[in-house]
N, C-alpha and C. Protein backbone atom coordinates (compact mmCIF):
# COMPACT_ATOMS: atom_id res chain seq x y z
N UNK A 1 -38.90 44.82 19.65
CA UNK A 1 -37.83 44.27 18.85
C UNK A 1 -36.77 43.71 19.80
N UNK A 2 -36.55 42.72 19.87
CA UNK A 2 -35.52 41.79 20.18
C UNK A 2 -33.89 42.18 19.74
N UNK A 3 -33.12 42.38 20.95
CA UNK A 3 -31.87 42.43 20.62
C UNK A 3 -30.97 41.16 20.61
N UNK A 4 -30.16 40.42 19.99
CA UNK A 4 -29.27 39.60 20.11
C UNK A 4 -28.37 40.03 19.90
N UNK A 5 -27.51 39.97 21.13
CA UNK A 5 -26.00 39.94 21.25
C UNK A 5 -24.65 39.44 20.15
N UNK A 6 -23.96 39.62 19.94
CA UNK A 6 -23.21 38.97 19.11
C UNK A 6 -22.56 37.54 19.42
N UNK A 7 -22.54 37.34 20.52
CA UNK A 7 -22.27 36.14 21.27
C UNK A 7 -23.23 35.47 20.46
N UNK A 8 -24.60 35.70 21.43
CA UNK A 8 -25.68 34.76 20.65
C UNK A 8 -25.79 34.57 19.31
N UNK A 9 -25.61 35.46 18.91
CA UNK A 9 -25.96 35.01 16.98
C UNK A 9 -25.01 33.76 16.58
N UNK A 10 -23.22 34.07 17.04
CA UNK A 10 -22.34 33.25 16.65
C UNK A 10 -22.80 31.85 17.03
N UNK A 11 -23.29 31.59 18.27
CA UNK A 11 -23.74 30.36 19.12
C UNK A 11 -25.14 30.05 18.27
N UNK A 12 -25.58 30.87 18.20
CA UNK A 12 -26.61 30.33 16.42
C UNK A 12 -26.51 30.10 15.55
N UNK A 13 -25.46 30.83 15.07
CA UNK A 13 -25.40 30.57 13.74
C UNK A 13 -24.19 29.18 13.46
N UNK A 14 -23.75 29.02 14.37
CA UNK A 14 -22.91 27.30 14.82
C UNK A 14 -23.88 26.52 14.70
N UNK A 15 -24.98 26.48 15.35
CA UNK A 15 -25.62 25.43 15.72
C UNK A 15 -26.36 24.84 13.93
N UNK A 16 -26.58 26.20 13.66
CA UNK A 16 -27.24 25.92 12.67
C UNK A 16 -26.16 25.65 11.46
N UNK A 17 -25.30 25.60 11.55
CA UNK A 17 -24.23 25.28 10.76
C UNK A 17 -23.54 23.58 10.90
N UNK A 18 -23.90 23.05 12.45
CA UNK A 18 -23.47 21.86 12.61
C UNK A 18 -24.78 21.02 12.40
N UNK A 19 -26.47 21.34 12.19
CA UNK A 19 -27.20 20.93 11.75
C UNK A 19 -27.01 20.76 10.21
N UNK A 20 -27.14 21.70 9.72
CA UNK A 20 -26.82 21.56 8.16
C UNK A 20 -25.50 21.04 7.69
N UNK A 21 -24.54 20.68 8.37
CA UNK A 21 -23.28 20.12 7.23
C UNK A 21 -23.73 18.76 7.06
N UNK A 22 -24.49 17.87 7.81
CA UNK A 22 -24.87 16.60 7.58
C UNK A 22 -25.35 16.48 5.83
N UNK A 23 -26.67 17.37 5.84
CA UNK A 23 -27.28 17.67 4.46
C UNK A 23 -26.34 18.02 3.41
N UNK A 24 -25.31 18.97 3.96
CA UNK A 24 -24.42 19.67 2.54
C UNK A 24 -23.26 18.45 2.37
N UNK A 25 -22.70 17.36 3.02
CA UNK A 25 -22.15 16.51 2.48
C UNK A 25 -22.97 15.61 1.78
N UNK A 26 -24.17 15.33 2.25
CA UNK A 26 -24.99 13.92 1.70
C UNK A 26 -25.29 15.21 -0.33
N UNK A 27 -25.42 16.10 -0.32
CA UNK A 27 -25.37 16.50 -1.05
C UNK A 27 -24.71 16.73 -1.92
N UNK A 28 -23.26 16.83 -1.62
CA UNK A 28 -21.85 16.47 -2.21
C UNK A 28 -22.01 15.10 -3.09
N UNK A 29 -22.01 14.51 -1.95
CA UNK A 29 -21.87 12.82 -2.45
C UNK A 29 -22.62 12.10 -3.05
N UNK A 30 -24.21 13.33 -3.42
CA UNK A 30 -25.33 12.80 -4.60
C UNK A 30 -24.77 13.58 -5.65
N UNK A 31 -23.52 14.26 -5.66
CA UNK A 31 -23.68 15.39 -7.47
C UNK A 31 -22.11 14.44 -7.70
N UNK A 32 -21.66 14.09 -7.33
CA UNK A 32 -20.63 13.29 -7.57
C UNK A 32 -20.53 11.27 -7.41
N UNK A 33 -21.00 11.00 -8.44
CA UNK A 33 -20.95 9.63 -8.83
C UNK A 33 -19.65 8.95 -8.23
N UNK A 34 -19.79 7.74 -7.35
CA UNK A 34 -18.65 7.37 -6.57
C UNK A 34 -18.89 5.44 -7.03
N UNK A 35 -17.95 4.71 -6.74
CA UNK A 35 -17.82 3.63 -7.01
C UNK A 35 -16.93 3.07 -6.13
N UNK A 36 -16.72 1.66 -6.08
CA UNK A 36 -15.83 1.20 -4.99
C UNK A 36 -14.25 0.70 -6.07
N UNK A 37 -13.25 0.16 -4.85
CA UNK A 37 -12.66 -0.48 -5.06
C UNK A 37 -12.31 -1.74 -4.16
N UNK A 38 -11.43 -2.60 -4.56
CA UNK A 38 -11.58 -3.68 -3.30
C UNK A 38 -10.18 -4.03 -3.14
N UNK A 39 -9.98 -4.76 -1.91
CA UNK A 39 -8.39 -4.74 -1.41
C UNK A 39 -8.66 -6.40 -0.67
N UNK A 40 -7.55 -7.13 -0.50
CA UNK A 40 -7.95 -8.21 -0.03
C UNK A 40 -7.11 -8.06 1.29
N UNK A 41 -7.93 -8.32 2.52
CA UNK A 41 -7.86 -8.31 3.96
C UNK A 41 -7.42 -9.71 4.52
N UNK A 42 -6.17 -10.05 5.01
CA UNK A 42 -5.77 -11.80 5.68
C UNK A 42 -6.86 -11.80 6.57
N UNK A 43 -7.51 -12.85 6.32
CA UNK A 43 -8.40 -13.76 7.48
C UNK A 43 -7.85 -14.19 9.14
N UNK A 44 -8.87 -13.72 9.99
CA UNK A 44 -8.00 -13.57 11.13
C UNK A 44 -7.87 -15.45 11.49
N UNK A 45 -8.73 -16.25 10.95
CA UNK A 45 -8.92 -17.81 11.19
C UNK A 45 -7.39 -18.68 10.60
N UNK A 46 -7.21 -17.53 9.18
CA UNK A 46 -5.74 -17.92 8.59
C UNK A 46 -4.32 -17.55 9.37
N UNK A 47 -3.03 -17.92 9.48
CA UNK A 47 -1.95 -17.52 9.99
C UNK A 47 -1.42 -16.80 8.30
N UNK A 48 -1.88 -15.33 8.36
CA UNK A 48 -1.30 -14.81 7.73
C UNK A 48 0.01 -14.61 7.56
N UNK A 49 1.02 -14.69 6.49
CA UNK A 49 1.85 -14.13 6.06
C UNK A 49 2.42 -12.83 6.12
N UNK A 50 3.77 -12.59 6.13
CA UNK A 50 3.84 -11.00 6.14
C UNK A 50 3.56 -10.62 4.36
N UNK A 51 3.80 -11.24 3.25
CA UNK A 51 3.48 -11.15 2.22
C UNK A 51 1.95 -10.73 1.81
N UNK A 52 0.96 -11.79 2.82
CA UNK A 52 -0.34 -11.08 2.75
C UNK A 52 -0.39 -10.25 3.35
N UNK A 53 0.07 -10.16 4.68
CA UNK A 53 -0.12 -8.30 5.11
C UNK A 53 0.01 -7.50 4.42
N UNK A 54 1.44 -7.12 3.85
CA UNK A 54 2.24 -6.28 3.03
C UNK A 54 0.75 -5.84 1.98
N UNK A 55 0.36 -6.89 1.24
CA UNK A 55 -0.31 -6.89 -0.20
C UNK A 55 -1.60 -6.24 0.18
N UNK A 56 -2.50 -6.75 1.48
CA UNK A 56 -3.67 -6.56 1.41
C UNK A 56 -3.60 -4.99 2.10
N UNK A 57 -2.27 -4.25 2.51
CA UNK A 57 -2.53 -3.37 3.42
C UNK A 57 -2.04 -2.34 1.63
N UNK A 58 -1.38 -2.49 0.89
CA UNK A 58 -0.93 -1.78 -0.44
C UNK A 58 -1.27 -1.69 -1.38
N UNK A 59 -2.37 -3.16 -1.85
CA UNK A 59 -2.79 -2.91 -3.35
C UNK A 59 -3.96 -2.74 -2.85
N UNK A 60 -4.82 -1.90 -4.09
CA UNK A 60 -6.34 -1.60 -4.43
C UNK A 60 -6.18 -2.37 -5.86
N UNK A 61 -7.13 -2.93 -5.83
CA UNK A 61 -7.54 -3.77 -7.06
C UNK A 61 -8.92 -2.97 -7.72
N UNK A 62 -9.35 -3.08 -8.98
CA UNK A 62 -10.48 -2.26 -9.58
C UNK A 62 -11.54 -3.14 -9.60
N UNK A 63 -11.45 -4.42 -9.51
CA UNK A 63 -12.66 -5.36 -9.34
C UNK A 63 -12.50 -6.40 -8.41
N UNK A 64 -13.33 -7.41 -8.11
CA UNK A 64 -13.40 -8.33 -7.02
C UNK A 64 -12.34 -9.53 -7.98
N UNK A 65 -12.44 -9.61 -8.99
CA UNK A 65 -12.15 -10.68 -10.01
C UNK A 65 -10.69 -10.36 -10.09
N UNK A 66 -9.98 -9.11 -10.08
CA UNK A 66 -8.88 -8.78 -9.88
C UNK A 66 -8.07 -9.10 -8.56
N UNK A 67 -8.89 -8.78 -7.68
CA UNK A 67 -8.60 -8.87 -6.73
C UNK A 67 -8.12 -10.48 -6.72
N UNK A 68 -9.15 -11.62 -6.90
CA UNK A 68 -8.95 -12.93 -6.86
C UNK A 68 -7.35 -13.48 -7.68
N UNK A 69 -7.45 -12.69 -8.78
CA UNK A 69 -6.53 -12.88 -9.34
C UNK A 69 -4.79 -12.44 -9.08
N UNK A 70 -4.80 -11.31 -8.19
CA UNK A 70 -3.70 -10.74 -7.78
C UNK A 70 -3.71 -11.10 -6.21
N UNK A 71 -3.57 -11.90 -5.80
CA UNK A 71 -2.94 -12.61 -4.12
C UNK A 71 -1.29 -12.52 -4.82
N UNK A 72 -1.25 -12.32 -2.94
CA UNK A 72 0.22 -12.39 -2.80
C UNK A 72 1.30 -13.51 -3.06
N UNK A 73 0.09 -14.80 -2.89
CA UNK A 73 0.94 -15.83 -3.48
C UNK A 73 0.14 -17.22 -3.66
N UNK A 74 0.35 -18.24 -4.26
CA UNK A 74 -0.45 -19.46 -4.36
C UNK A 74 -0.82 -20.38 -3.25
N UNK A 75 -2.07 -20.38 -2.49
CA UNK A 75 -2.49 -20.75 -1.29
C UNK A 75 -3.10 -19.68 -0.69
N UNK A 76 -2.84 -18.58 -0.97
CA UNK A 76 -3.21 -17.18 -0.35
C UNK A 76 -4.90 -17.91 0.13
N UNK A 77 -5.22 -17.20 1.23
CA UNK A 77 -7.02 -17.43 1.47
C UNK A 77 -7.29 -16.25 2.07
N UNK A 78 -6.78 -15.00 1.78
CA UNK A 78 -6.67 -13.86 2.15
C UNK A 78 -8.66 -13.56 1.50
N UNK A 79 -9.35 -12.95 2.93
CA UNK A 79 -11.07 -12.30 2.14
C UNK A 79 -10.62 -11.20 1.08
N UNK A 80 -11.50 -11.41 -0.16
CA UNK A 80 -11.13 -10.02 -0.88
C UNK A 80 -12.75 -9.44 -0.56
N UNK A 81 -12.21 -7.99 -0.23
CA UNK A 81 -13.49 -7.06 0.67
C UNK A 81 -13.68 -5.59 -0.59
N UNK A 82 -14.48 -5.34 -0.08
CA UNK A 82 -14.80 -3.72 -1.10
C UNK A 82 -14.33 -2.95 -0.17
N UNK A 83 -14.25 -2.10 -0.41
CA UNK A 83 -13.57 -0.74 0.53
C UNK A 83 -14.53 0.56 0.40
N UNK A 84 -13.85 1.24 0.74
CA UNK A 84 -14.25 2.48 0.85
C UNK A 84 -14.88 2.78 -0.53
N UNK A 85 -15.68 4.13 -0.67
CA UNK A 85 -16.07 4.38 -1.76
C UNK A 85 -15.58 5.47 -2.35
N UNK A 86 -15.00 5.28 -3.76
CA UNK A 86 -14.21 6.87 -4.12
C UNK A 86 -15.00 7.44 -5.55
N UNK A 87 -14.57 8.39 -5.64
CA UNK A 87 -15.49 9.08 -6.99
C UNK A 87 -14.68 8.17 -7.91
N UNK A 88 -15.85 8.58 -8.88
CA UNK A 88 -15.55 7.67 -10.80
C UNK A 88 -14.19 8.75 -11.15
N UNK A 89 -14.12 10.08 -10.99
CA UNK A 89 -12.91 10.86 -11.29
C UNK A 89 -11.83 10.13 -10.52
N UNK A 90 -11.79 9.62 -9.01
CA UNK A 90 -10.87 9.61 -8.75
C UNK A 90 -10.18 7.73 -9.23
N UNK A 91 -11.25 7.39 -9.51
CA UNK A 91 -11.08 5.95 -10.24
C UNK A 91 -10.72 5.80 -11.73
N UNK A 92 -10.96 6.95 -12.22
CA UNK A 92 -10.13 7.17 -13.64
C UNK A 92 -8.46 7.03 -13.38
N UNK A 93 -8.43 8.38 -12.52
CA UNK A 93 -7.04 8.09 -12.52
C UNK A 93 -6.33 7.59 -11.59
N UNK A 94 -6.72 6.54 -11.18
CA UNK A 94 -6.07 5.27 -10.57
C UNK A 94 -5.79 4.19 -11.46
N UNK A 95 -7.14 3.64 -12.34
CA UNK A 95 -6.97 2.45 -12.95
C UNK A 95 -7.53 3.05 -14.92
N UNK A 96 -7.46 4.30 -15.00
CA UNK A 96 -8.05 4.27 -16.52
C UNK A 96 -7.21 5.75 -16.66
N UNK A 97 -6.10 6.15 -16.09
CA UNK A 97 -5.22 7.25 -16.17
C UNK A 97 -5.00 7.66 -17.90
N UNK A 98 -4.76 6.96 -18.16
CA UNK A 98 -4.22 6.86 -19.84
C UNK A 98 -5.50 6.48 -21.23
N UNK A 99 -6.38 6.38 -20.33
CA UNK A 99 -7.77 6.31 -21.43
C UNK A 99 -7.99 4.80 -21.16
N UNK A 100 -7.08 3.99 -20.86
CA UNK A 100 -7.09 2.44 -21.06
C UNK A 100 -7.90 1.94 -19.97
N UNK A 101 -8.72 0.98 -19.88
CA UNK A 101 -9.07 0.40 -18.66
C UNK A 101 -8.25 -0.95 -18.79
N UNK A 102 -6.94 -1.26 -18.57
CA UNK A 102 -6.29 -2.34 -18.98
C UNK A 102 -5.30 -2.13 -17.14
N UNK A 103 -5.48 -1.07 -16.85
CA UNK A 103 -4.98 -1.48 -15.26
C UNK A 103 -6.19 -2.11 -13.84
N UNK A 104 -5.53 -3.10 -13.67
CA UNK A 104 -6.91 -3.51 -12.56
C UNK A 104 -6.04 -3.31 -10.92
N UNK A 105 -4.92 -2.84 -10.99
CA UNK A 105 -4.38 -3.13 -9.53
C UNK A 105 -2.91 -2.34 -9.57
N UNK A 106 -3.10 -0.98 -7.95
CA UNK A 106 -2.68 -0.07 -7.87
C UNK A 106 -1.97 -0.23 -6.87
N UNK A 107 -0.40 0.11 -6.33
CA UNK A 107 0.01 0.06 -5.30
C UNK A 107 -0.05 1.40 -4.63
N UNK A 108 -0.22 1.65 -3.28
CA UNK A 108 -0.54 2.18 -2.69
C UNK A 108 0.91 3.41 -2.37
N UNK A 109 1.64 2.59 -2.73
CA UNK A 109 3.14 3.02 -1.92
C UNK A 109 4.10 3.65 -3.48
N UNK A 110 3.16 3.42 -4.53
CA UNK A 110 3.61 4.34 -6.25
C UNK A 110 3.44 5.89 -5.52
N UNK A 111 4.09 6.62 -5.78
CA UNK A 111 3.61 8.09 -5.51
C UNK A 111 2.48 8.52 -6.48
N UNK A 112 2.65 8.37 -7.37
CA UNK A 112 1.57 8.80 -8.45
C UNK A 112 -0.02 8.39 -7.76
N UNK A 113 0.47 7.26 -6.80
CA UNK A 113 -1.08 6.85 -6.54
C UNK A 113 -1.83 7.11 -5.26
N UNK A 114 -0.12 7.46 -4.19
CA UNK A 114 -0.72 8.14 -2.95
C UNK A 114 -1.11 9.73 -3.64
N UNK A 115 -0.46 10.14 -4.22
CA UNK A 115 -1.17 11.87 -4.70
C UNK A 115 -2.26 11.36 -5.27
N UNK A 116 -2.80 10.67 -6.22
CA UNK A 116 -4.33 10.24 -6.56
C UNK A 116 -5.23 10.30 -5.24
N UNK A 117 -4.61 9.36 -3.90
CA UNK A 117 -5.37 9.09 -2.95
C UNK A 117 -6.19 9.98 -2.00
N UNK A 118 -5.27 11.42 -2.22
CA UNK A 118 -4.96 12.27 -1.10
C UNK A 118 -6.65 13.49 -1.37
């Protein structure tokens, strides 16, 4: 019978713990339904605006079509991009808080929406 030290077990039982968290997030992120949102990014070819900075670094928009529709201003050629991916819960209450899906575009800098974010 084999003795292991307590050292060793801990140094095992790490290893085998930094093998498996790969699996237990990809597992997370299959029991929880996620969706995007999209934000529009100034084109580095364009001489952005501080108005497009400001906008593309603050609003999340709920669709690409929103997105098109909410520029910072007329001429804008700002890319509208998808972003990150967040759960359908946390996309309720960003853009369907109140039952309504009648919000398409969230500022970043509302408190209500950095505590959503967090």
């Amino acid at each position: 019978m084999d003795v292991i030290s307590r050292r060793a077990m801990l140094v095992r039982g790490g290893v085998l713990l930094a093998a498996a968290s790969p699996l237990l997030r990809a597992a997370t992120a299959l029991g929880a339904p996620s969706t995007h949102v999209y934000k529009l990014v100034p084109s580095r070819t364009c001489k952005a605006c501080s108005a497009c900075k400001r906008h593309g670094h603050n609003k999340l928009f709920a669709s690409a079509a929103a997105a098109e529709d909410g520029r910072a201003h007329k001429g804008c050629r700002c890319r509208v991009r998808r972003t990150r991916s967040v759960s359908t819960a946390r996309r309720v209450k960003l853009f369907d808080a109140d039952g309504k899906a009648d919000r398409t575009v969230v500022d970043r800098r509302w408190p209500w929406v950095a505590k959503a974010l967090r």
